[in-house]
Each structure stands twice: as C-alpha cells, then as structure tokens.
Protein backbone atom coordinates (compact mmCIF):
# COMPACT_ATOMS: atom_id res chain seq x y z
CA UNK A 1 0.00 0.00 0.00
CA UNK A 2 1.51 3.20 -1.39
CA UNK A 3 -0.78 5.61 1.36
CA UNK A 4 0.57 6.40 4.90
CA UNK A 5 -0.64 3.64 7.39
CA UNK A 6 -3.36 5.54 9.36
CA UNK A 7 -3.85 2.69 12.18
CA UNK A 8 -1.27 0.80 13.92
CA UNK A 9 -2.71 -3.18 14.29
CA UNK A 10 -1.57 -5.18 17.02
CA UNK A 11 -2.49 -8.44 18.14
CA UNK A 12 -3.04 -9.01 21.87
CA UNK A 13 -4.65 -12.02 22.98
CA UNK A 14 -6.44 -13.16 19.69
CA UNK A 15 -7.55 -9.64 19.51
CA UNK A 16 -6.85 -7.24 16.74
CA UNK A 17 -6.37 -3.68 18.72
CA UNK A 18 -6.05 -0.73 15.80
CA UNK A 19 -5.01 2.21 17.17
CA UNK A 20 -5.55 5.48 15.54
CA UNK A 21 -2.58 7.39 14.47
CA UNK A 22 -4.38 10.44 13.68
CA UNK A 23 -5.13 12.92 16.20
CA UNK A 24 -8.24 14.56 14.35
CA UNK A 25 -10.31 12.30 12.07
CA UNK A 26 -11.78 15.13 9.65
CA UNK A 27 -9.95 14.78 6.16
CA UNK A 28 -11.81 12.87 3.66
CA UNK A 29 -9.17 11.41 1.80
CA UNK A 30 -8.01 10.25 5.47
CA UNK A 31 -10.94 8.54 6.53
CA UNK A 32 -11.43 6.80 3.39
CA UNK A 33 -7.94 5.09 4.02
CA UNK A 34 -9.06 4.65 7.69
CA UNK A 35 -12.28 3.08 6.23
CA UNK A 36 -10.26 0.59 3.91
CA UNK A 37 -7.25 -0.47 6.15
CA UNK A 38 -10.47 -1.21 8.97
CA UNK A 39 -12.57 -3.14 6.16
CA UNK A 40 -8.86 -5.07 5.01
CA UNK A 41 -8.98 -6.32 8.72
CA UNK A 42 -11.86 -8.80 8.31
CA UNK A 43 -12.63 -8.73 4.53
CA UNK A 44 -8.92 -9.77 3.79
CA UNK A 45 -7.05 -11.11 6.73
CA UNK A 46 -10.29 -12.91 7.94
CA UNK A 47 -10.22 -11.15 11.75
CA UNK A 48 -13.14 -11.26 14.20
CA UNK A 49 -12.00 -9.97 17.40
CA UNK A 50 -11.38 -6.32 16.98
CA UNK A 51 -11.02 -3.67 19.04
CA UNK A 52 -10.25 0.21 18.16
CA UNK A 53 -8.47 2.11 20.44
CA UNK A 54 -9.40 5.78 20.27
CA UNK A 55 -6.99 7.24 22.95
CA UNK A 56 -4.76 9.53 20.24
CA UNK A 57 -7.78 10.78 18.38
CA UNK A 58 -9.28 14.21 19.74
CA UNK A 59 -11.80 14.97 16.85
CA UNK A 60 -13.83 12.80 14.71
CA UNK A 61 -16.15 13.76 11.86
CA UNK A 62 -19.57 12.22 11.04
CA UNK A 63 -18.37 10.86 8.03
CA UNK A 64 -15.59 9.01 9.91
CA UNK A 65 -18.83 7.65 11.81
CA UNK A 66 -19.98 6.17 8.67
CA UNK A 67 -17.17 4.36 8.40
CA UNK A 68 -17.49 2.70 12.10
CA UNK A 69 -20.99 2.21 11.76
CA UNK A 70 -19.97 0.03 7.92
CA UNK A 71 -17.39 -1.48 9.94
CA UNK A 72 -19.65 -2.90 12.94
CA UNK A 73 -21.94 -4.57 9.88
CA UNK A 74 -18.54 -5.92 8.54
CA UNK A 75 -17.62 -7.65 11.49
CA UNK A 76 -21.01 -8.88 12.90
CA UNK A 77 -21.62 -10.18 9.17
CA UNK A 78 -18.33 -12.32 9.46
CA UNK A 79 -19.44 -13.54 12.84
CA UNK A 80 -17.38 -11.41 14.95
CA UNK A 81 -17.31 -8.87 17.82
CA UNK A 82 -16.16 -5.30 17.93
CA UNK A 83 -15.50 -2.62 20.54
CA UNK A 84 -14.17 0.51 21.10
CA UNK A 85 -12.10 2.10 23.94
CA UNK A 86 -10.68 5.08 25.50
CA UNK A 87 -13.15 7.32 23.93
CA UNK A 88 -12.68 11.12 24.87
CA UNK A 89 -15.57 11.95 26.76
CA UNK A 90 -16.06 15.12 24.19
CA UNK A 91 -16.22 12.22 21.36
CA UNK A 92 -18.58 9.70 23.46
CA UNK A 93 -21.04 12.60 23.38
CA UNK A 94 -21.04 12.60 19.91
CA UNK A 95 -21.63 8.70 19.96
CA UNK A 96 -24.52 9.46 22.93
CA UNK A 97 -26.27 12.54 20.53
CA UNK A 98 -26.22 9.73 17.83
CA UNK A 99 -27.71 6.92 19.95
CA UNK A 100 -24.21 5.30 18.47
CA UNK A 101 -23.43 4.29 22.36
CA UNK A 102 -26.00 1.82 21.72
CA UNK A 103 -24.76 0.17 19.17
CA UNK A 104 -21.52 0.03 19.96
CA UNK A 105 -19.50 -2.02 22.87
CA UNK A 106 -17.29 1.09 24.15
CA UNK A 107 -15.38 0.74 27.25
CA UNK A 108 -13.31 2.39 29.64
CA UNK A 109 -9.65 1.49 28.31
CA UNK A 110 -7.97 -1.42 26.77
CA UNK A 111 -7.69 -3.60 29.32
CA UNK A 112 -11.42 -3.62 30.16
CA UNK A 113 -11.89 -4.11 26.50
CA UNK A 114 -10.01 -7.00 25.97
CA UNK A 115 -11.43 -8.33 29.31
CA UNK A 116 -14.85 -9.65 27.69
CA UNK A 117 -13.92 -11.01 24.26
C-alpha cells in the first residue's frame, strides 16, 4: 500500500487492537484510508475480534462515523465482535447525541476491553 498507514494493528490475545494514528479524524481522503485499512482487517485477513483504540484521536467527523458504523456490519456479518475504547468523553457525546453508544460495545480502556472477548 503506497498511502501512509493511518492505524497501527496489534495483536493481543487473539484480539486485533487498531489504534488510531491520527489525532483529528476530519480529512476525507483520510478517513477513506481509515475506512479501507479497517474493512482489510476482516474482509482480507479474515479477523473477528477487533477492538479500536481511540486514545490519540481528539476529533472525529460524522463521516468518519460512517465508516465505524460500515465497519460494525462488517464484522457482525463475518461472525465477529467489535469494541471501542478510550473514547474522549467530548467524542462519546457525539456517539450518545447519535444513539451510536447503543450500538456500539465502548469501554473504559484497553484492558477492560479486551477483558470480555
């Protein structure tokens, strides 16, 4: 891939933890490569335990939304499980205003994330 890696992919546990690398999520062009390095994780290396670790990113657009809400269908379609953590509060109230708190599993930090999976 040619583009900038904009997550970092670990594996901890059988879990898949992609970390952010951007601290504001806004650019287009940026959360379309976002969008397709998180769709690569389960529509070409097959994963089903992932986990997205928010705790660099300070500002997220609605579009970059899109993206999470495309990638929850991705992974529940391939039989898997997805959460998110360390969610700036400013952030979860965007995912609260959007009822997206709902449909997501967001926890406190990492390690309670990886706790139930």
């Amino acid at each position: 891939m040619a583009d900038h890696r904009r997550i970092n992919v670990e594996e901890i546990d059988g879990v898949t933890v992609a970390r952010f690398v951007d601290k504001k999520i806004l650019d287009e062009t940026n959360i379309q490569h976002i969008g397709d390095q998180l769709f690569s994780l389960v529509d070409d290396d097959g994963r089903q335990k992932i986990l997205l670790d928010f705790e660099n990113v300070e500002y997220l657009s609605s579009a970059a939304l899109g993206k999470l809400i495309t990638m929850d269908k991705k992974v529940k379609a391939a039989g898997g499980k997805l959460k998110l953590c360390s969610v700036r509060p400013e952030i979860y109230e965007v995912f609260a205003i959007t009822k997206l708190n709902k449909l997501f599993d967001i926890r406190e930090d990492q390690e309670r994330a990886l706790e139930g999976f």
